[in-house]
C-alpha atoms as a PDB file:
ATOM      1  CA  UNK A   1       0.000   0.000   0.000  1.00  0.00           C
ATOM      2  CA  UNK A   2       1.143   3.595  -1.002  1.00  0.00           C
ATOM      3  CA  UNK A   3       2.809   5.551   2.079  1.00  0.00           C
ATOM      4  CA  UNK A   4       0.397   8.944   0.826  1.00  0.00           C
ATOM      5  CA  UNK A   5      -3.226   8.604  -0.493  1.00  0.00           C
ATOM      6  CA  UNK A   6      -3.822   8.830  -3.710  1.00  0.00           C
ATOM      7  CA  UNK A   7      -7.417   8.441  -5.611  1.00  0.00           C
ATOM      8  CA  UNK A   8      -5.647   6.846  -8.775  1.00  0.00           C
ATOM      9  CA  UNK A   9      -3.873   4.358  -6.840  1.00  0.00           C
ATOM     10  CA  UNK A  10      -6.291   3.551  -4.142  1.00  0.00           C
ATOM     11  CA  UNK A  11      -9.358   3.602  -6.776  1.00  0.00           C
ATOM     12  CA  UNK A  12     -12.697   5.112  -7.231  1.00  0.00           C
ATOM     13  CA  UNK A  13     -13.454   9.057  -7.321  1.00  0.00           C
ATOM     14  CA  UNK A  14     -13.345  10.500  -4.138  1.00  0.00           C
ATOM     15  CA  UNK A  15     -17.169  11.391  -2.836  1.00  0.00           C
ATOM     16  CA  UNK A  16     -15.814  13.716   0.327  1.00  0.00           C
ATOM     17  CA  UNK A  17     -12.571  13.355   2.707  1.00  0.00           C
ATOM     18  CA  UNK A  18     -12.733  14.485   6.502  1.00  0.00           C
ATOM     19  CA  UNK A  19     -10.243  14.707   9.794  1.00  0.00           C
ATOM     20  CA  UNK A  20     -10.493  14.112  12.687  1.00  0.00           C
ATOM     21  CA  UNK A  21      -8.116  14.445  15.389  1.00  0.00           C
ATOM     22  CA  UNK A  22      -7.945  12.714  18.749  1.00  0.00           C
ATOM     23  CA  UNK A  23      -9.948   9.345  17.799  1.00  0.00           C
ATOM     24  CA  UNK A  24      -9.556   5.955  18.609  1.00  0.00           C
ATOM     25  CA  UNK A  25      -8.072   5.967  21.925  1.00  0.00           C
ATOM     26  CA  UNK A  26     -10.221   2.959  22.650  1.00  0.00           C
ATOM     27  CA  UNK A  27     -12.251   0.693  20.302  1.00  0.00           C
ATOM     28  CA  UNK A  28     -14.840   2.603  18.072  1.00  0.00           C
ATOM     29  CA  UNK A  29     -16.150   2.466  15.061  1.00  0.00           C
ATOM     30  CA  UNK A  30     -16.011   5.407  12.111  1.00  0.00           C
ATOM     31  CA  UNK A  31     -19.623   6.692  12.742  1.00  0.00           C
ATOM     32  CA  UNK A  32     -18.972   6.315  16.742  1.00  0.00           C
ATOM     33  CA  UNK A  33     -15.796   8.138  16.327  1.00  0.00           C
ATOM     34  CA  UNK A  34     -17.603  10.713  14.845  1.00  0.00           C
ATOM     35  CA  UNK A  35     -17.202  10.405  11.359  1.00  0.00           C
ATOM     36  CA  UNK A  36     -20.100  11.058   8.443  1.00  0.00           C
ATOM     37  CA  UNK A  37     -20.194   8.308   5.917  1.00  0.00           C
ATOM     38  CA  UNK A  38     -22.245   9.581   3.072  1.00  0.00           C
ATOM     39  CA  UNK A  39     -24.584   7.691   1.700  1.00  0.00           C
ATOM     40  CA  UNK A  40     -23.626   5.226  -1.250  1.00  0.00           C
ATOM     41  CA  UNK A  41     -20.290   5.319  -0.358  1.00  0.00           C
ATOM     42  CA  UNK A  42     -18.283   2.132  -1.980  1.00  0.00           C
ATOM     43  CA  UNK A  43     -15.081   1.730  -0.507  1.00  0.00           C
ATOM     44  CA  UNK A  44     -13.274   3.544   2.442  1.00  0.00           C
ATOM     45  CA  UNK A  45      -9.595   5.127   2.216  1.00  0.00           C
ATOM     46  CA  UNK A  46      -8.317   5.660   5.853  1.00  0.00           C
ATOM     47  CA  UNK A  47      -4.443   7.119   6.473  1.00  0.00           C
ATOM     48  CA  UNK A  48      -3.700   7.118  10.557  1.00  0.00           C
ATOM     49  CA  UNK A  49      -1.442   9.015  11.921  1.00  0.00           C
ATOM     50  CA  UNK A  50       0.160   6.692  14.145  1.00  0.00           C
ATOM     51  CA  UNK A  51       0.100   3.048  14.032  1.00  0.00           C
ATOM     52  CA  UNK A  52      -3.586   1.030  14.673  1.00  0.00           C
ATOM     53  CA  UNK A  53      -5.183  -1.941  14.792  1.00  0.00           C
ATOM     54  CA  UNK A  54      -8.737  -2.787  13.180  1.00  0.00           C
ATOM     55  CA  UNK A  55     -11.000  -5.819  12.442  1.00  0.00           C
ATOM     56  CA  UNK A  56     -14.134  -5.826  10.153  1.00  0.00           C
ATOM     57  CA  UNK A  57     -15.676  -8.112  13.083  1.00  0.00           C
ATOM     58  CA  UNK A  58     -16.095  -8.036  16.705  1.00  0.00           C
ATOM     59  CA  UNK A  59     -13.895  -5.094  18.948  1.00  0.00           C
ATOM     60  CA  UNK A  60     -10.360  -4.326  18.162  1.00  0.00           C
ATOM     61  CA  UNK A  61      -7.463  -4.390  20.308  1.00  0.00           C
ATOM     62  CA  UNK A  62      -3.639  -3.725  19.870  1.00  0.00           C
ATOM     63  CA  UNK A  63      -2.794  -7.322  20.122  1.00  0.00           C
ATOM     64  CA  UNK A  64      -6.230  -9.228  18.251  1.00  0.00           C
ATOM     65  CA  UNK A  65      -6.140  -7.550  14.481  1.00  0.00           C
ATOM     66  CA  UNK A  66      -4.953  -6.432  11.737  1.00  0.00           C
ATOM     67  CA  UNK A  67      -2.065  -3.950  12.466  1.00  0.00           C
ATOM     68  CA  UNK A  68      -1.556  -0.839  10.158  1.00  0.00           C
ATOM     69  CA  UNK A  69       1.986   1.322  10.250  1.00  0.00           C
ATOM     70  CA  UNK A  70       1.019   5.104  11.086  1.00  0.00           C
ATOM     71  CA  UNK A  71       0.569   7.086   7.366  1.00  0.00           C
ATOM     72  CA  UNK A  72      -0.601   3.512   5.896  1.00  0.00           C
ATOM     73  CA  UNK A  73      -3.306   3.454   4.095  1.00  0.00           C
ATOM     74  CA  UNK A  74      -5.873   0.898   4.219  1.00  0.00           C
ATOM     75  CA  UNK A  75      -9.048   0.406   2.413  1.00  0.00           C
ATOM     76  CA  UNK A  76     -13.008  -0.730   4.283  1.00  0.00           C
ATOM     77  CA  UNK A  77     -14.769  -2.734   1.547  1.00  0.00           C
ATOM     78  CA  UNK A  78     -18.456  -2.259   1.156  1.00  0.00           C
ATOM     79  CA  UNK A  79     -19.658  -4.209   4.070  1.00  0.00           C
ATOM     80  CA  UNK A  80     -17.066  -3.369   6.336  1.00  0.00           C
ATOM     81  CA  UNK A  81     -17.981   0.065   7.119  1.00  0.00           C
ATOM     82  CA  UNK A  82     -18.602  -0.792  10.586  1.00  0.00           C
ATOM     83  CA  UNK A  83     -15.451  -2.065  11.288  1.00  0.00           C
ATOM     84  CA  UNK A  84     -13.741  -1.524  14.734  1.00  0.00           C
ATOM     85  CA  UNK A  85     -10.267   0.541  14.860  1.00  0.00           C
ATOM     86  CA  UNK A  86      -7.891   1.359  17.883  1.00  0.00           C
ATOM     87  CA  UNK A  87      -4.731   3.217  18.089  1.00  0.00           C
ATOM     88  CA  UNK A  88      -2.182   1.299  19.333  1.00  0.00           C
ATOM     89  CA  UNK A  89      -0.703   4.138  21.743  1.00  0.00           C
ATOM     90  CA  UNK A  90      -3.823   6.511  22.333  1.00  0.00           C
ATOM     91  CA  UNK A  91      -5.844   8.561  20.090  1.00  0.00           C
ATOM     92  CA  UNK A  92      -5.220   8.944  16.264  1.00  0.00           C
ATOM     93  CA  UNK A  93      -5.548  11.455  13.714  1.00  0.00           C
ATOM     94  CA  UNK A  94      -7.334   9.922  10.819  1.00  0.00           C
ATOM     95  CA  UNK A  95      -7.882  11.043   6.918  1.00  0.00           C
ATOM     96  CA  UNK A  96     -10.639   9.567   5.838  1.00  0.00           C
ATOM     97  CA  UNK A  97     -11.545   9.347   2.001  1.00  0.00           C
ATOM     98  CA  UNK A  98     -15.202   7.859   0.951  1.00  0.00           C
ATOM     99  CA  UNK A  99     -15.460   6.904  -2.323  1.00  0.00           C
ATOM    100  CA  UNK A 100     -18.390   6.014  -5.214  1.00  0.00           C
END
């Protein structure tokens, strides 16, 4: 996965990006953390700005996951928009790009 975000690489036109800072310090999901998915959003581009841990079911912890470096970005598949994420170390910031 690319190091920066980038709509040509990650796919799909970009419907809206938001940040937020300060998120994550426990288990939460986008919409808990305060996030706005739009509606008909595809897939999800997320870029943390320190390292985390998420799963697309159940809570995530630092230890039971799938770890992601900080500034790595990771895609949420339709379906998986309610997945769990957790900063390893405290709260994250978090780019989020939704996509059509």
């Amino acid at each position: 996965m690319p190091s920066q975000f980038n709509p040509a690489v990650n796919s799909g036109p970009i419907k809206r990006m938001e940040k937020l800072t300060s998120k994550f310090a426990t288990a939460n999901t986008l919409a808990g953390a305060g996030f706005t998915i739009p509606a008909n959003t595809a897939r999800i581009a997320l870029q943390p700005s320190a390292a985390c841990h998420y799963t697309v079911r159940g809570t995530a912890t630092a230890t039971f996951s799938k770890a992601v470096a900080a500034n790595e970005v990771f895609i949420l598949e339709p379906g998986q928009h309610t997945a769990s994420i957790i900063g390893d170390a405290g709260a994250i910031d978090v780019i989020v790009a939704y996509m059509k």
